[in-house]
N, C-alpha and C. Protein backbone atom coordinates (compact mmCIF):
# COMPACT_ATOMS: atom_id res chain seq x y z
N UNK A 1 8.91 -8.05 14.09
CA UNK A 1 8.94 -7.40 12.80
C UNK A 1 8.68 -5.91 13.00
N UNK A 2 9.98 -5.35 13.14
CA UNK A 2 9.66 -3.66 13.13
C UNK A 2 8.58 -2.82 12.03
N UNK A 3 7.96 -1.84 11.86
CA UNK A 3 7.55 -1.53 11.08
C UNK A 3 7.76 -0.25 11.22
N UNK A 4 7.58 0.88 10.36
CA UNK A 4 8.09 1.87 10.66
C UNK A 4 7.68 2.87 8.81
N UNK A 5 7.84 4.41 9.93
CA UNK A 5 7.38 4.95 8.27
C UNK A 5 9.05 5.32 7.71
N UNK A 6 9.11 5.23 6.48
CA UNK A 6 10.35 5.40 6.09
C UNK A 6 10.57 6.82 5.06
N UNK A 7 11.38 7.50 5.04
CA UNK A 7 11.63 8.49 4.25
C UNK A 7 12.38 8.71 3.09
N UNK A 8 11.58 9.54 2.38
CA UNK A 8 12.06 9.65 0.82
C UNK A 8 12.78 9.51 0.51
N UNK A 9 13.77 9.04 -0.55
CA UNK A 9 14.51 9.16 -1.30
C UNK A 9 16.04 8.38 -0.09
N UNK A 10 15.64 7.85 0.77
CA UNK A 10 16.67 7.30 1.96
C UNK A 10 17.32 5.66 1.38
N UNK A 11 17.60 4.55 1.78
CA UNK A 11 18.73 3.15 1.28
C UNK A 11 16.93 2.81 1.66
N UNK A 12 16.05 2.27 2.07
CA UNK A 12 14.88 1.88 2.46
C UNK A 12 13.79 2.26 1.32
N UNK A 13 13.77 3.26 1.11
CA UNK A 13 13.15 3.71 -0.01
C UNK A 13 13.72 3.42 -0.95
N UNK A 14 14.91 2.72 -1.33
CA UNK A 14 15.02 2.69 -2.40
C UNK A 14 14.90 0.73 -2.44
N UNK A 15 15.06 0.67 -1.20
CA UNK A 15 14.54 -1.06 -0.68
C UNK A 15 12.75 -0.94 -1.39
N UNK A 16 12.02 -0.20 -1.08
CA UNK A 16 10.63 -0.46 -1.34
C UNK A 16 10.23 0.39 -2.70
N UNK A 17 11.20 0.80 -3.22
CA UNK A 17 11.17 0.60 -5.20
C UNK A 17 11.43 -0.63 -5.66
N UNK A 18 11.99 -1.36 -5.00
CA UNK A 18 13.03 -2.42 -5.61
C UNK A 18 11.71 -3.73 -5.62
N UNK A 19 11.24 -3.23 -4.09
CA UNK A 19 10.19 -4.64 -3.59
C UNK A 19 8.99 -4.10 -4.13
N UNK A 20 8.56 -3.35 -4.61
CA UNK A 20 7.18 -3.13 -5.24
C UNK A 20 7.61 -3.20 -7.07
N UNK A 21 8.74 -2.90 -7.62
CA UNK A 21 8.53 -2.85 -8.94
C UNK A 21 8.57 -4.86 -8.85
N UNK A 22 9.22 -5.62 -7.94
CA UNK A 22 9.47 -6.98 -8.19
C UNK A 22 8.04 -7.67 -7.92
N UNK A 23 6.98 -7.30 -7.25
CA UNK A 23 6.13 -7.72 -7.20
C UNK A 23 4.86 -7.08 -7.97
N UNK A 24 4.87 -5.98 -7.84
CA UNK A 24 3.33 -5.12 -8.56
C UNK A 24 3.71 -4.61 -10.12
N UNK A 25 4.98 -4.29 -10.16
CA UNK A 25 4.96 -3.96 -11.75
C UNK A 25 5.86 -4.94 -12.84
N UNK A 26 6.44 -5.41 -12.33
CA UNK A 26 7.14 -6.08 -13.67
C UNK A 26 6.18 -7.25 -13.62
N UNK A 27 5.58 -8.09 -13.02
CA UNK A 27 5.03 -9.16 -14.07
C UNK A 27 3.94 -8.54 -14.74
N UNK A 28 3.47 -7.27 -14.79
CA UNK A 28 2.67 -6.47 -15.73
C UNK A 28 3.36 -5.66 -16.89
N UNK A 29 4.55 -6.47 -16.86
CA UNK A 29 5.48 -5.56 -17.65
C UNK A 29 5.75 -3.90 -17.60
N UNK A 30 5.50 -3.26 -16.49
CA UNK A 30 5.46 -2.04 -16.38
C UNK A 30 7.02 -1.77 -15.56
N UNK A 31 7.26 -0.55 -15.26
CA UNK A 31 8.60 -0.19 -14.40
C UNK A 31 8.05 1.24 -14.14
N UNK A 32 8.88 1.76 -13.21
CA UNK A 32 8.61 3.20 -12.41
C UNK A 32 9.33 4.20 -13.38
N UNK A 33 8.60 4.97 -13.74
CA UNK A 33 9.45 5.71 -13.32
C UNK A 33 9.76 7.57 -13.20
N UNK A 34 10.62 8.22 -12.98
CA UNK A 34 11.26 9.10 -11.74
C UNK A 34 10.11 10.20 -12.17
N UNK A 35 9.17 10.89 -12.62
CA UNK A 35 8.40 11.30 -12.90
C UNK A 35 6.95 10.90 -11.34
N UNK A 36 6.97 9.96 -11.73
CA UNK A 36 5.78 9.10 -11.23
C UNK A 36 6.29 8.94 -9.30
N UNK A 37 7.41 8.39 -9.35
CA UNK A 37 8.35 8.40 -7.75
C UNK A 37 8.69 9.84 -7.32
N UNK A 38 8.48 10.69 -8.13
CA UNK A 38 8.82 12.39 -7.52
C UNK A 38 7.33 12.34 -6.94
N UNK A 39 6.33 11.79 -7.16
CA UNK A 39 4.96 12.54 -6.78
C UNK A 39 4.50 11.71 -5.30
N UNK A 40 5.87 10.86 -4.86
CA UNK A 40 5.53 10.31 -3.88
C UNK A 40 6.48 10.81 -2.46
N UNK A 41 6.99 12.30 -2.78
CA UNK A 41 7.99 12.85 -1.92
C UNK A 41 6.81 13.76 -0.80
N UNK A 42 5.49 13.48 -0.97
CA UNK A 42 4.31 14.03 0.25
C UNK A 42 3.80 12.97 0.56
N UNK A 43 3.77 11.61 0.40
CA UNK A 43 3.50 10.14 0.62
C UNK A 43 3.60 9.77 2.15
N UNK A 44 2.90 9.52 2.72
CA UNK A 44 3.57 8.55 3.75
C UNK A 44 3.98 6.86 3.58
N UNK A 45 5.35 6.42 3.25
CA UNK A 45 5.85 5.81 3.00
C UNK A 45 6.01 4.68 4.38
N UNK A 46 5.36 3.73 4.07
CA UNK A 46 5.51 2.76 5.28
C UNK A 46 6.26 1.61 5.09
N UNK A 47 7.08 0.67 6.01
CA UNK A 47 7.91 -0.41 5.59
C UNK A 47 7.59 -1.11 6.61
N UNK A 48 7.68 -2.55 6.67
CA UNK A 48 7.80 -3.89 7.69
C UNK A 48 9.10 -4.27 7.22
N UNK A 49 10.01 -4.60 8.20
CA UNK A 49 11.59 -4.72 7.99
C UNK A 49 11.59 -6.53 8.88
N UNK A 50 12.77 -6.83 8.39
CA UNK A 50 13.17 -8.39 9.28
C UNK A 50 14.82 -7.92 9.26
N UNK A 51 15.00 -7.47 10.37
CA UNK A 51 16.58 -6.72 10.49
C UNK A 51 16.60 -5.76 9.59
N UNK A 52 17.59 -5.49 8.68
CA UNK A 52 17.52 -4.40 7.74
C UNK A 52 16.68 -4.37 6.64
N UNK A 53 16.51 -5.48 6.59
CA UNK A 53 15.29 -6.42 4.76
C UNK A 53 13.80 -5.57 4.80
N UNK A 54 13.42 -4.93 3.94
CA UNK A 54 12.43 -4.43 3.92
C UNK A 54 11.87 -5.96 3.26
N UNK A 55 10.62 -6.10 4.24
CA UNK A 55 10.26 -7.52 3.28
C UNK A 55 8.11 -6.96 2.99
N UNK A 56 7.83 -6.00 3.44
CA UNK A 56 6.58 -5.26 2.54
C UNK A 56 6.80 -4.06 3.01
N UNK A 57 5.31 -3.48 2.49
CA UNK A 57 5.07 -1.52 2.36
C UNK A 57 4.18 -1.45 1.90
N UNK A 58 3.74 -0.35 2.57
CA UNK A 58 2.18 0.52 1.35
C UNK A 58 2.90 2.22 1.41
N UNK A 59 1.90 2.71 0.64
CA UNK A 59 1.74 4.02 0.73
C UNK A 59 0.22 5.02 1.09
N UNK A 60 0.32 5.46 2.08
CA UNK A 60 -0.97 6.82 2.28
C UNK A 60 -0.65 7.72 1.10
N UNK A 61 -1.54 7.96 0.80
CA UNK A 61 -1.73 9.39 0.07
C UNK A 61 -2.99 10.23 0.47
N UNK A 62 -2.74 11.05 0.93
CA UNK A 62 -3.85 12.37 1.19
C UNK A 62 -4.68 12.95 0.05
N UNK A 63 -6.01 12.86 0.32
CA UNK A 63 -7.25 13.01 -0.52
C UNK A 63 -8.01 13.94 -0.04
N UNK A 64 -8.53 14.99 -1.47
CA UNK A 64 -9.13 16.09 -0.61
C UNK A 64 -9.60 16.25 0.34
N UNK A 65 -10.99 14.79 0.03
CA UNK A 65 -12.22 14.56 0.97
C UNK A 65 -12.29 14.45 2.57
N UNK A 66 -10.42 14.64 3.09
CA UNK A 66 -10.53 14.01 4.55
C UNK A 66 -10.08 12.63 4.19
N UNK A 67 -9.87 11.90 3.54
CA UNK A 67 -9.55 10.46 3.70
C UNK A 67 -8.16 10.21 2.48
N UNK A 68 -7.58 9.24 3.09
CA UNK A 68 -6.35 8.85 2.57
C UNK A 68 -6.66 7.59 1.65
N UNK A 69 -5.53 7.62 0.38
CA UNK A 69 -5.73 6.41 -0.28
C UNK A 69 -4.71 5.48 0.15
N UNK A 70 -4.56 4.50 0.23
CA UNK A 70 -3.83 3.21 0.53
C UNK A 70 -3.05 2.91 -1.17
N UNK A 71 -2.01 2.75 -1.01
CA UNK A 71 -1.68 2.36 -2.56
C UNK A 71 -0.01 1.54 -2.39
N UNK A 72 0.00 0.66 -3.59
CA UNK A 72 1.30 -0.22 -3.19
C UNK A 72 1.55 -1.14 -2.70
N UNK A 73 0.85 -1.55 -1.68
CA UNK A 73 0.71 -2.63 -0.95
C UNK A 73 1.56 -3.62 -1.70
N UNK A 74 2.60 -4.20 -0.70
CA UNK A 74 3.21 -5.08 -1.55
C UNK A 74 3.99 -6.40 -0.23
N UNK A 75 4.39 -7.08 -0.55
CA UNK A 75 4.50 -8.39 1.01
C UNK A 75 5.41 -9.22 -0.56
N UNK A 76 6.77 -8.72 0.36
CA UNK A 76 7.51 -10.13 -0.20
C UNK A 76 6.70 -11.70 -0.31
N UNK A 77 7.00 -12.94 -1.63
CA UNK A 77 6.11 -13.44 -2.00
C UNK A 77 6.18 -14.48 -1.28
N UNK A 78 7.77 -14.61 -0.82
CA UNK A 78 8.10 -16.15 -0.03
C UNK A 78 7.59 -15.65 1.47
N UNK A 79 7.16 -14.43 2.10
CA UNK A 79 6.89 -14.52 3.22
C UNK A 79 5.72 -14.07 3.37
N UNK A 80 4.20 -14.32 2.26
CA UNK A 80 2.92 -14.09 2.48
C UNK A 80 2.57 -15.16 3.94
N UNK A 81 1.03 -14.72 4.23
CA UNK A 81 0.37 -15.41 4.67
C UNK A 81 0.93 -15.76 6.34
N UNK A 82 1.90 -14.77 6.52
CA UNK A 82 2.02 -14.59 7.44
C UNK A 82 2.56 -13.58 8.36
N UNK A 83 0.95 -12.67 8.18
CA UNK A 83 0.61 -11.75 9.12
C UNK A 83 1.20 -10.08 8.70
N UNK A 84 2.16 -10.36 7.67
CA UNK A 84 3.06 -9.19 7.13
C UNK A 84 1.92 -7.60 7.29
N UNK A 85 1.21 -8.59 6.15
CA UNK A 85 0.11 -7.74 5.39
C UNK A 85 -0.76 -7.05 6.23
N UNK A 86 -1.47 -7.79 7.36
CA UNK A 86 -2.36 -7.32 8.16
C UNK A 86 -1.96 -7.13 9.14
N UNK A 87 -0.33 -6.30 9.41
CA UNK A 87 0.05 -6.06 10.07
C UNK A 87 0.60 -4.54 9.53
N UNK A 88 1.02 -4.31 8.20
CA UNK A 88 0.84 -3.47 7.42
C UNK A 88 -0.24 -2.44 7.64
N UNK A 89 -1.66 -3.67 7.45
CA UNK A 89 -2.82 -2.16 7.24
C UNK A 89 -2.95 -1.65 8.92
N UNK A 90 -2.68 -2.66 9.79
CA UNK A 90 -3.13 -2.04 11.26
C UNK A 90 -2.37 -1.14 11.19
N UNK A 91 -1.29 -0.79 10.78
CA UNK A 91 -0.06 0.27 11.24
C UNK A 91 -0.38 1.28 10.41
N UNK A 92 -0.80 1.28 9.12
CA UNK A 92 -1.58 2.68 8.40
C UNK A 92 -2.44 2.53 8.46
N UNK A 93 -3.80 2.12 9.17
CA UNK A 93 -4.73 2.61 9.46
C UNK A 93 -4.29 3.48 10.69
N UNK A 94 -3.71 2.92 11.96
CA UNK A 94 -3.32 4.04 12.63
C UNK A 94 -2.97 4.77 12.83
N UNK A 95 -2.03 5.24 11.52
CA UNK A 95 -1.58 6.29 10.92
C UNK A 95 -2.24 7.46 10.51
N UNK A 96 -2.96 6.86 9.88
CA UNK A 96 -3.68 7.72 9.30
C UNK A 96 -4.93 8.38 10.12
N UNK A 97 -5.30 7.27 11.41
CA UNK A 97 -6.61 7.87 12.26
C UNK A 97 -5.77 8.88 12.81
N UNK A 98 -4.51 8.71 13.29
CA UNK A 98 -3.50 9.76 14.26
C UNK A 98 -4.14 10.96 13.90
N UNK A 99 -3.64 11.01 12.05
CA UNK A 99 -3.22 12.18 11.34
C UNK A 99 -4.51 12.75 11.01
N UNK A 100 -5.66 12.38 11.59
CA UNK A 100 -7.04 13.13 11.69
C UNK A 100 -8.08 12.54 10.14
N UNK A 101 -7.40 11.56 9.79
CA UNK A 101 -8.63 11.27 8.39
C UNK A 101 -9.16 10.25 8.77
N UNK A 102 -10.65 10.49 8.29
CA UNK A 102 -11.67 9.94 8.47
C UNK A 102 -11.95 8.44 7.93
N UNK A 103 -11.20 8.15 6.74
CA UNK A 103 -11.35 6.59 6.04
C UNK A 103 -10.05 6.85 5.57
N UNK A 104 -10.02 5.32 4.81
CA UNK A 104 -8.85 4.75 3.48
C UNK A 104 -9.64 4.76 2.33
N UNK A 105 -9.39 4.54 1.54
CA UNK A 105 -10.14 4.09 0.18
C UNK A 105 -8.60 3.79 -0.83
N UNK A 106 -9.25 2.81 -1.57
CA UNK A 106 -7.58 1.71 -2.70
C UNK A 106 -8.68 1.35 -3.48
N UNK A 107 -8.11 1.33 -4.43
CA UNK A 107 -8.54 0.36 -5.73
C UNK A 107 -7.15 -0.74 -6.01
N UNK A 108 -8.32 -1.68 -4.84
CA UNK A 108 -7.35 -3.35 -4.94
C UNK A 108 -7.55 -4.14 -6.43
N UNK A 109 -6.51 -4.66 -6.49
CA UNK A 109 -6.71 -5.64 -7.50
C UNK A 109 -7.44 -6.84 -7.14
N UNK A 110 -8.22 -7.54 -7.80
CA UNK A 110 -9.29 -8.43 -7.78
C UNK A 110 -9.11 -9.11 -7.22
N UNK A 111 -7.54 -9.99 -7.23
CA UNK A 111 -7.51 -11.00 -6.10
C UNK A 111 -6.82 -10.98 -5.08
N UNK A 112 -6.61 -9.52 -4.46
CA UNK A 112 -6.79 -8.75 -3.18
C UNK A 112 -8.04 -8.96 -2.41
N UNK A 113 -9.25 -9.02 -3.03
CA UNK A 113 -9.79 -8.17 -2.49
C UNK A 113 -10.60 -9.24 -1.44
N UNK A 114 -10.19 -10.52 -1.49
CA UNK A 114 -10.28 -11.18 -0.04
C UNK A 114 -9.49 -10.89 1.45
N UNK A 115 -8.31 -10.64 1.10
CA UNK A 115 -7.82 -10.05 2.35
C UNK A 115 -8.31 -9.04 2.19
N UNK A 116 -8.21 -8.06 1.75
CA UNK A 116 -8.81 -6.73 2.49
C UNK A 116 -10.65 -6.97 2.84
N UNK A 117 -11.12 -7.28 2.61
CA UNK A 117 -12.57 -7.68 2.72
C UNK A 117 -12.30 -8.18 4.64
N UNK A 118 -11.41 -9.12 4.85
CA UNK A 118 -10.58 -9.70 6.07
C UNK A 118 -10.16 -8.92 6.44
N UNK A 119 -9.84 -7.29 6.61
CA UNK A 119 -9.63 -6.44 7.16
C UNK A 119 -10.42 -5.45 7.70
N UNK A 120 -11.54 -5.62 7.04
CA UNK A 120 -12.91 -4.71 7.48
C UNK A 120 -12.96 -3.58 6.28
N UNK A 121 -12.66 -3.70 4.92
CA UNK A 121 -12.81 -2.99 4.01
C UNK A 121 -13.89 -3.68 3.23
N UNK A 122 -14.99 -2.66 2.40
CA UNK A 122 -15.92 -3.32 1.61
C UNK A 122 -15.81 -2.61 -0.13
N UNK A 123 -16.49 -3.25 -0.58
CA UNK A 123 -15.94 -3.21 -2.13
C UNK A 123 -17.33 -1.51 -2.65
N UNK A 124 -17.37 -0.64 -3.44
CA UNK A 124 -17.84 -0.08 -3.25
C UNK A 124 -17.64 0.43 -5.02
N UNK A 125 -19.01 -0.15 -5.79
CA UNK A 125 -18.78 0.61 -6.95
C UNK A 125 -18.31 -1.15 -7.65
N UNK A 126 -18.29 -0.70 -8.86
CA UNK A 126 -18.26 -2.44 -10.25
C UNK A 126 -16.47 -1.99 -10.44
N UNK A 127 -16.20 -3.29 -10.84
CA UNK A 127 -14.94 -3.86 -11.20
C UNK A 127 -14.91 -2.84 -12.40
N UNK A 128 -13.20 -2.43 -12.52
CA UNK A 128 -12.70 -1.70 -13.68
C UNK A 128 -11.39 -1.85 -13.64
N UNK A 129 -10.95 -1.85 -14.82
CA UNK A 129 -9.29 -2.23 -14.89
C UNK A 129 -8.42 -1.23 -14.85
N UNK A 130 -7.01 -1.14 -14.39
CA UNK A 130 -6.00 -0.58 -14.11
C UNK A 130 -5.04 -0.82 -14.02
N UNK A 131 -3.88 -0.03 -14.65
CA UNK A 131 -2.24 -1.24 -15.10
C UNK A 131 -2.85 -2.45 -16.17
N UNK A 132 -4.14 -2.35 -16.54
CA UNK A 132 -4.42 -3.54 -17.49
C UNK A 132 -5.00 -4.65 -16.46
N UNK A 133 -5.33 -4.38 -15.22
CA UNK A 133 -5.86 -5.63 -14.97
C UNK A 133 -6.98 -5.42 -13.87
N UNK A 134 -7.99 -6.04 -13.27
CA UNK A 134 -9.41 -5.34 -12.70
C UNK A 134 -8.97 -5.69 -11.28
N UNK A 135 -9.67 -4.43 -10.71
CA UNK A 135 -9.85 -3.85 -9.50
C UNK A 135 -11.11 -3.14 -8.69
N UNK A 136 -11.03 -3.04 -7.85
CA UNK A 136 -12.05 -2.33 -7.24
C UNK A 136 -11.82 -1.50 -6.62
N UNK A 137 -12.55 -0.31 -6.31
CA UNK A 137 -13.08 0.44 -5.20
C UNK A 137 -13.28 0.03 -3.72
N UNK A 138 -12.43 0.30 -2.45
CA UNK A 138 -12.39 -0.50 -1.38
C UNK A 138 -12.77 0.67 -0.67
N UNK A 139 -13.37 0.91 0.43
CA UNK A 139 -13.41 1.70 1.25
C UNK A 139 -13.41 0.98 2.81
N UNK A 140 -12.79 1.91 4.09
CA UNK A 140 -13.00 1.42 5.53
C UNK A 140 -12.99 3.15 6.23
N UNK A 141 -14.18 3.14 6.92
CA UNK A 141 -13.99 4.17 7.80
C UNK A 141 -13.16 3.80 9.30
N UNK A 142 -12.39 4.67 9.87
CA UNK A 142 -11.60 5.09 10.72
C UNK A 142 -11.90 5.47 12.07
N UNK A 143 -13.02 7.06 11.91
CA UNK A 143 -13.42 7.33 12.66
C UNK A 143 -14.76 7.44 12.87
C-alpha cells in the first residue's frame, strides 16, 4: 500500500474530496465547500493508494506553537481495521518530525478516540462538540 503526500488541486486530490466528504461529511449532512478547500492549498495532503484508488488520507496543518494539527482522517469503510489507519498516522507523524514540529494535536471524534489512544495519543481537556457531534482534544509529542 503506497502512501504518499499528494498535491493540491491534482485527479488524487480530488480522489480525497470525494473519500472524505463520503465518509466525514455527508452522513452529518454537511458538504465542502471551495471557500473552506482553498484554505487547504498550504496543507500537507497525505493519501494511502491500492493501485490508483485512494482508499484513506489525513491532513497536517501547521500551528503557530511548533506543532501540527492532524485533521480528516478518513479510511475507506469496507477496508477499516486493517492497518490503513495506523499506517496513515506513522507516515504523518514522520512527516511532520522531518519537518521540525514538535507534536500533533486533532480534535477526534469520540469514537476515534480508541484508535488514536492505540497510537500513543492522549485525550487532553473535556469533550465538546463539532460538525454537531463530540470530540476531543488529542495530543502526541514527536520530539
Amino acid at each position: 500500500m503506497p502512501l504518499k503526500i499528494i498535491e493540491y488541486d491534482s485527479p488524487e486530490y480530488g480522489q480525497m474530496i470525494r473519500l472524505r466528504n463520503e465518509i466525514l461529511r455527508k452522513p452529518l449532512g454537511l458538504h465542502f465547500n471551495p471557500e473552506e478547500l482553498s484554505r487547504e492549498k498550504e496543507d500537507i495532503l497525505i493519501g494511502a493508494f491500492e493501485e490508483e484508488r485512494l482508499i484513506g488520507c489525513c491532513l497536517l496543518t501547521a500551528q503557530d506553537d511548533g506543532t501540527c494539527r492532524l485533521r480528516q482522517m478518513a479510511v475507506n469503510a469496507t477496508l477499516r481495521q486493517k492497518g490503513i489507519g495506523a499506517s496513515l498516522m506513522n507516515f504523518a507523524e514522520n512527516i511532520a518530525r522531518d519537518k521540525g514540529y514538535g507534536g500533533l494535536v486533532m480534535h477526534a471524534r469520540k469514537v476515534a478516540v480508541g484508535f488514536y489512544k492505540k497510537c500513543g495519543y492522549h485525550i487532553t481537556g473535556d469533550e465538546f462538540y463539532e460538525v454537531g457531534i463530540p470530540h476531543y482534544k488529542m495530543v502526541k509529542r514527536l520530539i
